[in-house]
C-alpha atoms as a PDB file:
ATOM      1  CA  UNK A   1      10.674  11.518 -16.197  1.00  0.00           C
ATOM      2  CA  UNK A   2       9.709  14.049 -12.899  1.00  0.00           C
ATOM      3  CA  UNK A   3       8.805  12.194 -10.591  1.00  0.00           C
ATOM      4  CA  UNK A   4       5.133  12.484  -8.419  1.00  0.00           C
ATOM      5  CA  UNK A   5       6.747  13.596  -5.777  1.00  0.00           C
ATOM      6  CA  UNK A   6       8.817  15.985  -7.028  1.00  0.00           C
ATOM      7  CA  UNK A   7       5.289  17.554  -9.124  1.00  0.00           C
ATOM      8  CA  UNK A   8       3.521  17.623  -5.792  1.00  0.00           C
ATOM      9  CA  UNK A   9       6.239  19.657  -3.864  1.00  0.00           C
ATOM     10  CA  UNK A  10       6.066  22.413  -6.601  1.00  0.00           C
ATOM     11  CA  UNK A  11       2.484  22.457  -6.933  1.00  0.00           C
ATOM     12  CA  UNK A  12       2.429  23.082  -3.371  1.00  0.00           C
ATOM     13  CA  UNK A  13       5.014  25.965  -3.923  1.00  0.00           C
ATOM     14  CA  UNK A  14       2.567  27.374  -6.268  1.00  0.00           C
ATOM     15  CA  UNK A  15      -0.125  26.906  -4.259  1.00  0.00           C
ATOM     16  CA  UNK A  16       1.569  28.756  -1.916  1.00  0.00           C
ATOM     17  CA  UNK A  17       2.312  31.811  -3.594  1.00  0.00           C
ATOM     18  CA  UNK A  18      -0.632  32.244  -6.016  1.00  0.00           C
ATOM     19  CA  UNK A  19      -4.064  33.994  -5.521  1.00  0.00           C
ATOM     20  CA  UNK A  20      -6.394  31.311  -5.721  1.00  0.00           C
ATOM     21  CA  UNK A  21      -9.243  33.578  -6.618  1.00  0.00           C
ATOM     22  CA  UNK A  22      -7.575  33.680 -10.017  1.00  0.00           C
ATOM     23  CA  UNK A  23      -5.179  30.680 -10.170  1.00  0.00           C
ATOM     24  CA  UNK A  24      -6.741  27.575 -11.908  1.00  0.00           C
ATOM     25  CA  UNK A  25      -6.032  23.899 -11.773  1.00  0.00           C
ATOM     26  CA  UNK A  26      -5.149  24.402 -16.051  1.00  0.00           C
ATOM     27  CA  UNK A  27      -2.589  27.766 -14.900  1.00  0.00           C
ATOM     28  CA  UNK A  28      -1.128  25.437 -12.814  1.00  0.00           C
ATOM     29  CA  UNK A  29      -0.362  22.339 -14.943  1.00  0.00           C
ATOM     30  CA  UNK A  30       0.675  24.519 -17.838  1.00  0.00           C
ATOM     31  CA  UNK A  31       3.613  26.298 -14.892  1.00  0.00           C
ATOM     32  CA  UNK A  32       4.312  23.053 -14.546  1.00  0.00           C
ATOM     33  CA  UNK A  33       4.969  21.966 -18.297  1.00  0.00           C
ATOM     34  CA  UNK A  34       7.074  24.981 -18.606  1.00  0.00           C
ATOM     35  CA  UNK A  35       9.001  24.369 -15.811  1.00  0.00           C
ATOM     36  CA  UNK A  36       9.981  20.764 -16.078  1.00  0.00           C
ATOM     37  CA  UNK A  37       9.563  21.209 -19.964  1.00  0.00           C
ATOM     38  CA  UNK A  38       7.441  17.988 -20.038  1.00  0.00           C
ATOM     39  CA  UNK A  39       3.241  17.054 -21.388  1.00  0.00           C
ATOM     40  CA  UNK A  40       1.202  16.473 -18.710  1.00  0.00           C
ATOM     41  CA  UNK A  41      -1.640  15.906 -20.434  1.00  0.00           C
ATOM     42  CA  UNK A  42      -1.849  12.284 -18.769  1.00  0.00           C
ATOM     43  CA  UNK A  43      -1.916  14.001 -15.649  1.00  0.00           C
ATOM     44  CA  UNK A  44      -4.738  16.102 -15.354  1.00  0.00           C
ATOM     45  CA  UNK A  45      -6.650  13.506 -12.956  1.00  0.00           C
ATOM     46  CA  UNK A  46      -3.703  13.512 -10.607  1.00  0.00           C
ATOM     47  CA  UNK A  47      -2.688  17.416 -10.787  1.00  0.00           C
ATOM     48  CA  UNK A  48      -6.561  17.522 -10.012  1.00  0.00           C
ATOM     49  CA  UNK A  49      -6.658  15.867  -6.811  1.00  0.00           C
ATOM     50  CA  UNK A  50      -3.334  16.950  -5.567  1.00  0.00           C
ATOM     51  CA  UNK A  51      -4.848  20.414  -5.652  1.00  0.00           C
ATOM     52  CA  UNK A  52      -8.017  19.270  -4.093  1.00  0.00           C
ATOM     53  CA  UNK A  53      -5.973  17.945  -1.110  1.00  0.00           C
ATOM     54  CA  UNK A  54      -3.947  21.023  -0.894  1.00  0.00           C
ATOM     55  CA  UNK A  55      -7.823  23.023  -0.859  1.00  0.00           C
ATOM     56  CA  UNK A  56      -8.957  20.691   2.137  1.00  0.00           C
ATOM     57  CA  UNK A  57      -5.985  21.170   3.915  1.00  0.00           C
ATOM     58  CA  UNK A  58      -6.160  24.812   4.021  1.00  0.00           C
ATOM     59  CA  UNK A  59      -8.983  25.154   6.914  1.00  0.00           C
ATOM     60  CA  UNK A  60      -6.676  23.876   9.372  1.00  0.00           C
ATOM     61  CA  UNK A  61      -4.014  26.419   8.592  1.00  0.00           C
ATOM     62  CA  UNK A  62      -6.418  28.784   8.776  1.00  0.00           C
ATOM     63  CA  UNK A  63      -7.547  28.053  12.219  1.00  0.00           C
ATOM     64  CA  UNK A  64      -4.002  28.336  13.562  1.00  0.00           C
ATOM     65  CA  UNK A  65      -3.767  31.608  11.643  1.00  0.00           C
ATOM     66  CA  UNK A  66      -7.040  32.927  13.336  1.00  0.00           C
ATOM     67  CA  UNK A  67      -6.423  31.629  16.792  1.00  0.00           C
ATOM     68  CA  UNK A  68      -2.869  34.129  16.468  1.00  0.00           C
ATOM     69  CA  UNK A  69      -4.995  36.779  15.246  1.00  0.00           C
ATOM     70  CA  UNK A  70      -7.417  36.905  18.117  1.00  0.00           C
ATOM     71  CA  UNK A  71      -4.965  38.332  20.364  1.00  0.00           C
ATOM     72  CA  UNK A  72      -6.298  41.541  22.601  1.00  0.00           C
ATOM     73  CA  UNK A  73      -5.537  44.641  20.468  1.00  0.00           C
ATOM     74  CA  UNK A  74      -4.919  47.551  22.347  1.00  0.00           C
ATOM     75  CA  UNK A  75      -6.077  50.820  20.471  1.00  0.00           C
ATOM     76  CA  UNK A  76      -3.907  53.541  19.893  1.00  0.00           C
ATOM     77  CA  UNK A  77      -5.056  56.605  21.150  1.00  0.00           C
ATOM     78  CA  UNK A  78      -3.621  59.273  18.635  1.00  0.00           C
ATOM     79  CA  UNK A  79      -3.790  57.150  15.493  1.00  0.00           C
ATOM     80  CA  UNK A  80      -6.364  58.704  13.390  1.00  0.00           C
ATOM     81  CA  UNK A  81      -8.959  56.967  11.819  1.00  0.00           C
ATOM     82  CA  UNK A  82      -9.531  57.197   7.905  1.00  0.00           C
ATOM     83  CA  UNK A  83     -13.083  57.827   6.602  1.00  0.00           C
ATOM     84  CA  UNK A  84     -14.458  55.112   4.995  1.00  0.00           C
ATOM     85  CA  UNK A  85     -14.422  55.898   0.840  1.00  0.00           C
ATOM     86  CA  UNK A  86     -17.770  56.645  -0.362  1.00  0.00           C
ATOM     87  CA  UNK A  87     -19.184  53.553  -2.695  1.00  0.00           C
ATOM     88  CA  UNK A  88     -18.687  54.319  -6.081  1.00  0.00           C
ATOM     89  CA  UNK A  89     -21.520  53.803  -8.007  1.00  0.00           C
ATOM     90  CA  UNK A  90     -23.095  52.726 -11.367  1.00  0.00           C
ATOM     91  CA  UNK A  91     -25.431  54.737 -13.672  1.00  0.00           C
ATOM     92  CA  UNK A  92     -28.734  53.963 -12.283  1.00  0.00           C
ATOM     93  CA  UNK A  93     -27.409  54.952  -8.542  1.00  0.00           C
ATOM     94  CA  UNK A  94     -27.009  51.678  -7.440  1.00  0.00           C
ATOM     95  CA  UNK A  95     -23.827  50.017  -6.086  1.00  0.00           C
ATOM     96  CA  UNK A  96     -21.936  47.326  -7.895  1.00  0.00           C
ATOM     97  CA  UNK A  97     -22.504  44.080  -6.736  1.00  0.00           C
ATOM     98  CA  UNK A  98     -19.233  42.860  -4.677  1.00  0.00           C
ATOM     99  CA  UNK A  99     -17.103  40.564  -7.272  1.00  0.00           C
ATOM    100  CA  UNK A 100     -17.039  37.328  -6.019  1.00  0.00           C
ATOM    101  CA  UNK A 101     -14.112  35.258  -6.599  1.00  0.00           C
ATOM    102  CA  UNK A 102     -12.759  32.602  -9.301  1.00  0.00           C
ATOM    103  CA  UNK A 103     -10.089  30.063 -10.089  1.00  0.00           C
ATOM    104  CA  UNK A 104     -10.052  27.555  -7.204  1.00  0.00           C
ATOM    105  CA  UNK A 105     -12.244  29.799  -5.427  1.00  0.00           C
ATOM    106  CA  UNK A 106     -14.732  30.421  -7.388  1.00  0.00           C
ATOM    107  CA  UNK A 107     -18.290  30.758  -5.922  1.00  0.00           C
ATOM    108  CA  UNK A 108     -20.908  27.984  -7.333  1.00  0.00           C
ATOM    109  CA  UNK A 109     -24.501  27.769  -6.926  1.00  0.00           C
ATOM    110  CA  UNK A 110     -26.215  25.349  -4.371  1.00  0.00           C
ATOM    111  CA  UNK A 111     -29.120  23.036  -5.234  1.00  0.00           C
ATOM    112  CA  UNK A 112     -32.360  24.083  -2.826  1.00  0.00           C
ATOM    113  CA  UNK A 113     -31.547  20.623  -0.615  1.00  0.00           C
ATOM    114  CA  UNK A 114     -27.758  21.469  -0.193  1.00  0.00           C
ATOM    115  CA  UNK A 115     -28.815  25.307   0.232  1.00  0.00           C
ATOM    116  CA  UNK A 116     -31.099  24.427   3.085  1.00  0.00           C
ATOM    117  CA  UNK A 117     -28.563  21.978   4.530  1.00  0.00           C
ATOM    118  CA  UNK A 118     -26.239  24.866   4.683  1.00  0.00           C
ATOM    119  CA  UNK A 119     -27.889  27.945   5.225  1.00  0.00           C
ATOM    120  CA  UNK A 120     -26.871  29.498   1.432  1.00  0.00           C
ATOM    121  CA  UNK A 121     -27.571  29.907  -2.009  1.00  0.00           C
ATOM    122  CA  UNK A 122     -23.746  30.485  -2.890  1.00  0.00           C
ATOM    123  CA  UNK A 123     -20.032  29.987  -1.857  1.00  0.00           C
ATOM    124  CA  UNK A 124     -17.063  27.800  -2.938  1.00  0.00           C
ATOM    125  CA  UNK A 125     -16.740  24.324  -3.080  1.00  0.00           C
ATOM    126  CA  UNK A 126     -14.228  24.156  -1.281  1.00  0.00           C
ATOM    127  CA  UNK A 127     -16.356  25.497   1.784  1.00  0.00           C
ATOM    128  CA  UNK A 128     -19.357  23.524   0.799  1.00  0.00           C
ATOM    129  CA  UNK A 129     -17.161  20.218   1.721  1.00  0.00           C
ATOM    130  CA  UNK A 130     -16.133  22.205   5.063  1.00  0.00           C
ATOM    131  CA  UNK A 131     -19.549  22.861   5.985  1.00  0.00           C
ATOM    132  CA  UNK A 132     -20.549  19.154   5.348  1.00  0.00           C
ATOM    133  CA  UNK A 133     -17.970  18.379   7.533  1.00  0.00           C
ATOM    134  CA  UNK A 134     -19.119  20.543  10.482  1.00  0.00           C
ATOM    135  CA  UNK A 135     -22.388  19.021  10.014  1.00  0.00           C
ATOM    136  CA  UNK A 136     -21.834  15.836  10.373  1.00  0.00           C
ATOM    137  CA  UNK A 137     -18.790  15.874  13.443  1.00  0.00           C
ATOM    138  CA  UNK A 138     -22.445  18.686  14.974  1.00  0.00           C
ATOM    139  CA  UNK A 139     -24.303  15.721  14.400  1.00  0.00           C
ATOM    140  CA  UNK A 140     -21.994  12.913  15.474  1.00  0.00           C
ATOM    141  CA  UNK A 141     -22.689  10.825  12.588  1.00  0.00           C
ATOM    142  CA  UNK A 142     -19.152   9.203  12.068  1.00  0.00           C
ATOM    143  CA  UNK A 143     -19.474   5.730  13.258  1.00  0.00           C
ATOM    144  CA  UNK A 144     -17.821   5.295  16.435  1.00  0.00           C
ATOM    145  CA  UNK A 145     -15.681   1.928  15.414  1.00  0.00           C
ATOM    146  CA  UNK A 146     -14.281   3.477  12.072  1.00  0.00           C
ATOM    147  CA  UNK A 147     -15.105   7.412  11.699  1.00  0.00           C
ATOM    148  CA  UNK A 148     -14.641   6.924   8.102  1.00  0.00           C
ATOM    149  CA  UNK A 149     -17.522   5.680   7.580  1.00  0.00           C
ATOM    150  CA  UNK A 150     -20.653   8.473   7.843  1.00  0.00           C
ATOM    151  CA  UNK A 151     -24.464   7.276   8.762  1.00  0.00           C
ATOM    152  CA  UNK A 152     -26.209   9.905   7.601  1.00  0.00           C
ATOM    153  CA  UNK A 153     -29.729  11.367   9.626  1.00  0.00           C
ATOM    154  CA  UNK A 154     -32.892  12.409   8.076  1.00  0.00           C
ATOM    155  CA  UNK A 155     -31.473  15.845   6.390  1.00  0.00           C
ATOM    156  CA  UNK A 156     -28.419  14.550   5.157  1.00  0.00           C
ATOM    157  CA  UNK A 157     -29.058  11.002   3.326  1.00  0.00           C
ATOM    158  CA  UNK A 158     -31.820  12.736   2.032  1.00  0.00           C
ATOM    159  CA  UNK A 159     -29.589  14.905   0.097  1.00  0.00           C
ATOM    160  CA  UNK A 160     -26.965  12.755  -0.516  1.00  0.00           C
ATOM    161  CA  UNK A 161     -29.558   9.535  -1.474  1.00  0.00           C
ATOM    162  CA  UNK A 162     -27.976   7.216   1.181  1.00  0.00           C
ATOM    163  CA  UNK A 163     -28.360   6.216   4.889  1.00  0.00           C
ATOM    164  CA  UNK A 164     -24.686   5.340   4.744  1.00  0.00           C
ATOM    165  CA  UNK A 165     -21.151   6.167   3.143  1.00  0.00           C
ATOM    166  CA  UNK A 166     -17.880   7.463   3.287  1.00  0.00           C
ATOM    167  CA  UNK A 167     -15.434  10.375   3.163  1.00  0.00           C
ATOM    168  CA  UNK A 168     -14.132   9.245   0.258  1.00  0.00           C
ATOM    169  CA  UNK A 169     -17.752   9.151  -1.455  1.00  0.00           C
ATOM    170  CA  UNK A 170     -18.607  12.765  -0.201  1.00  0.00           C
ATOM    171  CA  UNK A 171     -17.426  15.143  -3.296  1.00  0.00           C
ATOM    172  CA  UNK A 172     -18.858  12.361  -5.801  1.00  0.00           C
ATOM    173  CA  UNK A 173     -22.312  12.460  -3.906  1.00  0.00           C
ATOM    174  CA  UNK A 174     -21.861  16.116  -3.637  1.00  0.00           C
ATOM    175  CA  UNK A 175     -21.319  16.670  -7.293  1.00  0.00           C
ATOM    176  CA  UNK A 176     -24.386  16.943  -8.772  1.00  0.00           C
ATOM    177  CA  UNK A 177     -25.836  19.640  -6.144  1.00  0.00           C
ATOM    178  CA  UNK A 178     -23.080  22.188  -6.919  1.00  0.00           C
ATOM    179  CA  UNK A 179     -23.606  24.363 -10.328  1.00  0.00           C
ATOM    180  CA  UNK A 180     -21.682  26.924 -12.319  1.00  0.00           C
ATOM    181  CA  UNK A 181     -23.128  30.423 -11.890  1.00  0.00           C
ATOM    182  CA  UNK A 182     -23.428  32.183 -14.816  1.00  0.00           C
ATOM    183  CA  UNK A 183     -20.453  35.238 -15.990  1.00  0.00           C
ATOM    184  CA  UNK A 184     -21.079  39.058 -15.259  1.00  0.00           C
ATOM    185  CA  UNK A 185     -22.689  39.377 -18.459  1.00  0.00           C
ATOM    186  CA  UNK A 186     -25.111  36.437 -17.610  1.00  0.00           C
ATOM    187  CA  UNK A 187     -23.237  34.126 -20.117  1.00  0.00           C
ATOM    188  CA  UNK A 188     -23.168  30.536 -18.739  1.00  0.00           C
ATOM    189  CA  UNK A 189     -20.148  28.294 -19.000  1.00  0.00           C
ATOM    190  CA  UNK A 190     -19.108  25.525 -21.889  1.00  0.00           C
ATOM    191  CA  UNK A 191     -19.786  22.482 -20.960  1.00  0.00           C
ATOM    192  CA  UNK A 192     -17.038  20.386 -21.174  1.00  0.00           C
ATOM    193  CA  UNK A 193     -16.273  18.101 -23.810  1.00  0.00           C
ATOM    194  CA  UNK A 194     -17.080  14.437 -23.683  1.00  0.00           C
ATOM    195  CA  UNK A 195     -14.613  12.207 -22.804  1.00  0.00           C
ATOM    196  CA  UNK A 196     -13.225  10.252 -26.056  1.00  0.00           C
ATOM    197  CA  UNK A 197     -14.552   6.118 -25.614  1.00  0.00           C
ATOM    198  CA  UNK A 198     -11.707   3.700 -23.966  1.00  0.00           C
ATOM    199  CA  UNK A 199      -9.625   2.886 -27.763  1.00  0.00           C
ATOM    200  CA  UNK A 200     -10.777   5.751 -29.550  1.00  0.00           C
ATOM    201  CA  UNK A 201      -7.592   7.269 -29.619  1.00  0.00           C
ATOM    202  CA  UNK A 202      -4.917   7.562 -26.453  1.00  0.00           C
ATOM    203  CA  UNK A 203      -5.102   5.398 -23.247  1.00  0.00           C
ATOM    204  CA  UNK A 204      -6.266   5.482 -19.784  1.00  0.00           C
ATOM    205  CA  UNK A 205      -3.586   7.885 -17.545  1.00  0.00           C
ATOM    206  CA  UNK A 206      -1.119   5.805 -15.215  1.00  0.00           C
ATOM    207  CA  UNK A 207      -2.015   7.786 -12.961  1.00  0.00           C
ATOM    208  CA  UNK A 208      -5.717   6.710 -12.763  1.00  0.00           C
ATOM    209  CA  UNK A 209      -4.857   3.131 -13.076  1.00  0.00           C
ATOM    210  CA  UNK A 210      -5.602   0.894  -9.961  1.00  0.00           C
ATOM    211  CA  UNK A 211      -2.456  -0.998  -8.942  1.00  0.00           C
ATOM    212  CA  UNK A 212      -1.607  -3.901  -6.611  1.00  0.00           C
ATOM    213  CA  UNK A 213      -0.789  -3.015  -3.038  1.00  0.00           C
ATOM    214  CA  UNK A 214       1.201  -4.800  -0.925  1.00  0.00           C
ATOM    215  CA  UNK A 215      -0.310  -6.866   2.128  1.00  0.00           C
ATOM    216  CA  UNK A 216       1.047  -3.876   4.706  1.00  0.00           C
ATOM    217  CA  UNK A 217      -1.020  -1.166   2.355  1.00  0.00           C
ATOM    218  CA  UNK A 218      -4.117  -3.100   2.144  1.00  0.00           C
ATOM    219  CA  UNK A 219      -3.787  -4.178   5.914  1.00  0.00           C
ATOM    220  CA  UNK A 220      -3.187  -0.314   6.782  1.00  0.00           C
ATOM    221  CA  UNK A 221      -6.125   0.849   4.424  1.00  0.00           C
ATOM    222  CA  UNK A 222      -8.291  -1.350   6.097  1.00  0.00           C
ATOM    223  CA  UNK A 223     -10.589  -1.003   3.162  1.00  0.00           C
ATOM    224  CA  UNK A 224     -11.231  -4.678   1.989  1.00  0.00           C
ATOM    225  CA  UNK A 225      -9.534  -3.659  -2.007  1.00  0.00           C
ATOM    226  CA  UNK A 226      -6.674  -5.000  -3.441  1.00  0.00           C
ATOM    227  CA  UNK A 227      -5.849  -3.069  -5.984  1.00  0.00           C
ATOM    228  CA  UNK A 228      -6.540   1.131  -6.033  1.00  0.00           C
ATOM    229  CA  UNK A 229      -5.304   3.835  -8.050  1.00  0.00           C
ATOM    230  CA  UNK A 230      -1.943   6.132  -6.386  1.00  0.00           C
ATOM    231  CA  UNK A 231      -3.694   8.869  -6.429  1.00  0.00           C
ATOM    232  CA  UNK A 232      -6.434   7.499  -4.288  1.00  0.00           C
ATOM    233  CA  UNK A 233      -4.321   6.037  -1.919  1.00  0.00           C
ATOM    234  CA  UNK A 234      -2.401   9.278  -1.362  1.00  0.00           C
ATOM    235  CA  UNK A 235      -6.138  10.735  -0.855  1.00  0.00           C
ATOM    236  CA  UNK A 236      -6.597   7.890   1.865  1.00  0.00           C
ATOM    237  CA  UNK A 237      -3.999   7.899   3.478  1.00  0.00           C
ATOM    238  CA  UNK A 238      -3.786  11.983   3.751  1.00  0.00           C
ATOM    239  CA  UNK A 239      -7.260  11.230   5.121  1.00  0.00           C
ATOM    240  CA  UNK A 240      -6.308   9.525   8.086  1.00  0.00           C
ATOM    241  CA  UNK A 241      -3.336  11.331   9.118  1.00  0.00           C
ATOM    242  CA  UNK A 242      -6.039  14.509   9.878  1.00  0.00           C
ATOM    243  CA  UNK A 243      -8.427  11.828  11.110  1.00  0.00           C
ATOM    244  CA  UNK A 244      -5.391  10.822  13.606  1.00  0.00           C
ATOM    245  CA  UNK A 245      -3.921  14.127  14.143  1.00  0.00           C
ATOM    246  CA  UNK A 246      -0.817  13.054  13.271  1.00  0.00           C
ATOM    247  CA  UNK A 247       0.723  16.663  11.216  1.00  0.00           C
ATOM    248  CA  UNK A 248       3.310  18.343  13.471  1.00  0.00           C
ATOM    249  CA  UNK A 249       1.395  21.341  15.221  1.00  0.00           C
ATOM    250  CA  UNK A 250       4.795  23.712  15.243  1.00  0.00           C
ATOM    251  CA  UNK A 251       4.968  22.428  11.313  1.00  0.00           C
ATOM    252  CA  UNK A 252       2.177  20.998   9.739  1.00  0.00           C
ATOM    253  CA  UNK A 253       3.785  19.790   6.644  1.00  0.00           C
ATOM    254  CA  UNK A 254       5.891  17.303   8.987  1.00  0.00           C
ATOM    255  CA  UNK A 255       3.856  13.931   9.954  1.00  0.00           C
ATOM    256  CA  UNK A 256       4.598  12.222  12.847  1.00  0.00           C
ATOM    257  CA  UNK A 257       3.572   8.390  12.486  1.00  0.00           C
ATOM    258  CA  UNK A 258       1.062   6.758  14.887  1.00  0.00           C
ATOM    259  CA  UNK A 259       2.256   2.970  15.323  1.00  0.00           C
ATOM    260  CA  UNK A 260       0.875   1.260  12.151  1.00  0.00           C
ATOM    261  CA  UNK A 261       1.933   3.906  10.021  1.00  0.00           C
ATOM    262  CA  UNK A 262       5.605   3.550  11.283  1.00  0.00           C
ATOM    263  CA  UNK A 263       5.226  -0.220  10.492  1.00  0.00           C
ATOM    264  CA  UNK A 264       3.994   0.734   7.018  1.00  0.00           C
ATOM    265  CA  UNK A 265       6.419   3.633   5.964  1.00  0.00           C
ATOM    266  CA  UNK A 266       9.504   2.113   8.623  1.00  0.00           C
ATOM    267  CA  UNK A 267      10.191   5.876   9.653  1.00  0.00           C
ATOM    268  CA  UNK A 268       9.375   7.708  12.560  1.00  0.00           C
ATOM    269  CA  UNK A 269       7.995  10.944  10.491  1.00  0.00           C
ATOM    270  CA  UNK A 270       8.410  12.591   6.958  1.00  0.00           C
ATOM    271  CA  UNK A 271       8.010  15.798   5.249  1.00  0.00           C
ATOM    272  CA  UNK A 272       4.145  15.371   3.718  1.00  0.00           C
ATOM    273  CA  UNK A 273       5.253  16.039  -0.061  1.00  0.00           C
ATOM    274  CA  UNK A 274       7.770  12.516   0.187  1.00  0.00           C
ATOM    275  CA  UNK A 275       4.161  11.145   0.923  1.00  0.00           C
ATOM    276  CA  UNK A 276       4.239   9.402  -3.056  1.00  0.00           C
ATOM    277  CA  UNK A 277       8.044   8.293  -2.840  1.00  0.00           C
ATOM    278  CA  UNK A 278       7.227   6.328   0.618  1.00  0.00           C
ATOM    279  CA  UNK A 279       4.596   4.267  -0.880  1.00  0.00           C
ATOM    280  CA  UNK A 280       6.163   3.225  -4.224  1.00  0.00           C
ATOM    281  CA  UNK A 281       7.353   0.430  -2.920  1.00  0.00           C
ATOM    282  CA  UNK A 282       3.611  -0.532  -1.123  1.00  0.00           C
ATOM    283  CA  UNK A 283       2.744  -0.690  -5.550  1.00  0.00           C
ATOM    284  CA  UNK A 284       3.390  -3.952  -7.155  1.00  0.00           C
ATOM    285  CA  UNK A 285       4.339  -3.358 -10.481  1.00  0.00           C
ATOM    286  CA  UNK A 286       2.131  -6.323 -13.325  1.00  0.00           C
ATOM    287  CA  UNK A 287       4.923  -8.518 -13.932  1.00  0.00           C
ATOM    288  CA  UNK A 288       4.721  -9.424 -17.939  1.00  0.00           C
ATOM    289  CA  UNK A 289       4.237 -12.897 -18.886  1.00  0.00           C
ATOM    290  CA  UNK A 290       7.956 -14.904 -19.835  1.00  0.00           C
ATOM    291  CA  UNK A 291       8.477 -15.640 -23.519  1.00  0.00           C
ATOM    292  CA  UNK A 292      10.458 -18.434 -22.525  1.00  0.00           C
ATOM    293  CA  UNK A 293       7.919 -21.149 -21.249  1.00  0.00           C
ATOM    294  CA  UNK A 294       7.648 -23.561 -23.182  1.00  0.00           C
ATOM    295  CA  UNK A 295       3.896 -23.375 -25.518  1.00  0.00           C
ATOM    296  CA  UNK A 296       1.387 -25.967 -24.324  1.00  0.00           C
ATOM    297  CA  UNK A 297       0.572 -28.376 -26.869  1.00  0.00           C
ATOM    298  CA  UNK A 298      -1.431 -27.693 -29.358  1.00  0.00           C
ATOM    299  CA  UNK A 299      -4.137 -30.212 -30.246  1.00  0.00           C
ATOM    300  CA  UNK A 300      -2.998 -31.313 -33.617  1.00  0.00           C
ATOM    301  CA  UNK A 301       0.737 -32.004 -31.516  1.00  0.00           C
ATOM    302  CA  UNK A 302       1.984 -35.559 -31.685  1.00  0.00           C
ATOM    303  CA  UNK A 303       3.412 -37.244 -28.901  1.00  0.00           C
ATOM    304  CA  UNK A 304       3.186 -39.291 -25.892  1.00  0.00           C
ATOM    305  CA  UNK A 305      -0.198 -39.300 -24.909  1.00  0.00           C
ATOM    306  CA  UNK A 306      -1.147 -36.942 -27.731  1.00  0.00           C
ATOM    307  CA  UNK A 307      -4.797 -37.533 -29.771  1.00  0.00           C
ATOM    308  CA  UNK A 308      -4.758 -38.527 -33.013  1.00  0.00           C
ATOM    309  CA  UNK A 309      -6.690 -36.895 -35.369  1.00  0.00           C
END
């Protein structure tokens, strides 16, 4: 069995590597399956989110990589400069409309509230979620004693249906104002196939199964549940090292723990793909019930203090 941490350090390597205007979430799992030579059918939810962290983690790489790349550029006087090439274009004299890109990026189309929230029609989901965010930190509607927590103003719980929430709540609210464009040739896309009924056939995924947490995980959480799927709490807890600055700057992948996290994890700092391995102990495994109790008594038993029937 390959392990969760071991999937999320390749899919990062992937990630890494591939063109995400043409790599998909299904590319990726089936790279996977070849690689490991395993189904993981079961984990779609978690392969899911796993990207989806990877996605909101990007925008801080690329602010490093744009603050490098505003360095002064000195021009050099005999380089020559190329001529721009002409636009090719289509029958009717018209140029082709720029192709917009797919996969993880793929553009989407805004609902009117989100597009007036945001200024456009059109653009990625990924940077619809970063331009919530740079609304609300504009705005300064985190709540000052926990800044997971958002109270929304006049613009935004109007679109989202709620004075207040969280950052956890934000893609689920967000959902049903995002839609697919239609293809080149105006063809929309399938709808997706309705989930199968719980019993009709296969189980719920591990994966998406809430678990016990230990007193330290539900003390760090701070969150009030006992029990929570892994891949939320990987979502969480990702969540507040950004929220605490705690990634390396020389090396974001390395996390340098804040005081309670040290208490939690009983390190100092880790590499950000041992994330899963460091909190399998924080899951308490169901522990079956023993076969070897003795059976109460049944009420046709006879014995001391037994009815008679």
């Amino acid at each position: 069995m390959v392990s969760d941490a071991e999937i999320v350090r390749r899919l990062r390597e992937i990630l890494n590597e591939a063109d995400l205007d043409v790599t998909t979430e299904k590319s990726i799992r089936m790279q996977l399956e070849r690689e490991y030579n395993i189904d993981l059918s079961e984990r779609k939810k978690f392969i899911r989110q796993e990207v989806q962290t990877y996605l909101n983690e990007r925008p801080a790489y690329d602010d490093d990589a744009g603050q490098e790349e505003e360095e002064p550029q000195h021009e050099e006087p005999h380089k020559p400069t190329r001529k721009r090439k002409a636009a090719k274009l289509t029958k009717d004299g018209k140029e082709p409309k720029k192709r917009t890109g797919g996969g993880l990026m793929k553009v989407c189309g805004l609902s009117d509230e989100l597009a007036a929230l945001l200024g456009a029609r059109e653009m990625p989901r990924t940077d619809v979620v970063k331009g919530i965010w740079n609304y609300i930190r504009e705005h300064n509607l985190q709540d000052p004693a926990n800044k997971r927590i958002i109270r929304c103003d006049g613009p935004l719980g109007h679109l989202l249906g709620t004075e207040v929430t969280d950052m956890f709540q934000l893609n689920k609210l967000l959902t049903c104002h995002i839609k697919s464009l239609p293809g080149p040739n105006g063809e929309m896309p399938q709808p997706k196939k309705p989930k199968a009924e719980p019993g009709a056939g296969g189980s719920r995924g591990a994966f998406a199964q809430p678990l016990p947490m230990s007193p330290q995980l539900i003390r760090f959480l701070n969150c009030g549940e006992t029990e929570l799927p892994r891949s939320e709490v990987v979502k969480r807890v990702w969540a507040y090292i950004k929220e605490h600055d705690l990634q390396d700057p020389s090396n974001k992948r390395n996390i340098l723990c804040d005081p309670p996290m040290k208490e939690m994890f009983g390190v100092d700092n880790f590499v950000g793909f041992l994330m899963t391995k460091l909190l399998s102990p924080h899951f308490i495994k169901a522990t079956p019930p023993s076969h070897d109790q003795p059976a109460e008594d049944s009420p046709g038993d006879s014995g001391d203090g037994g009815h008679a029937y």
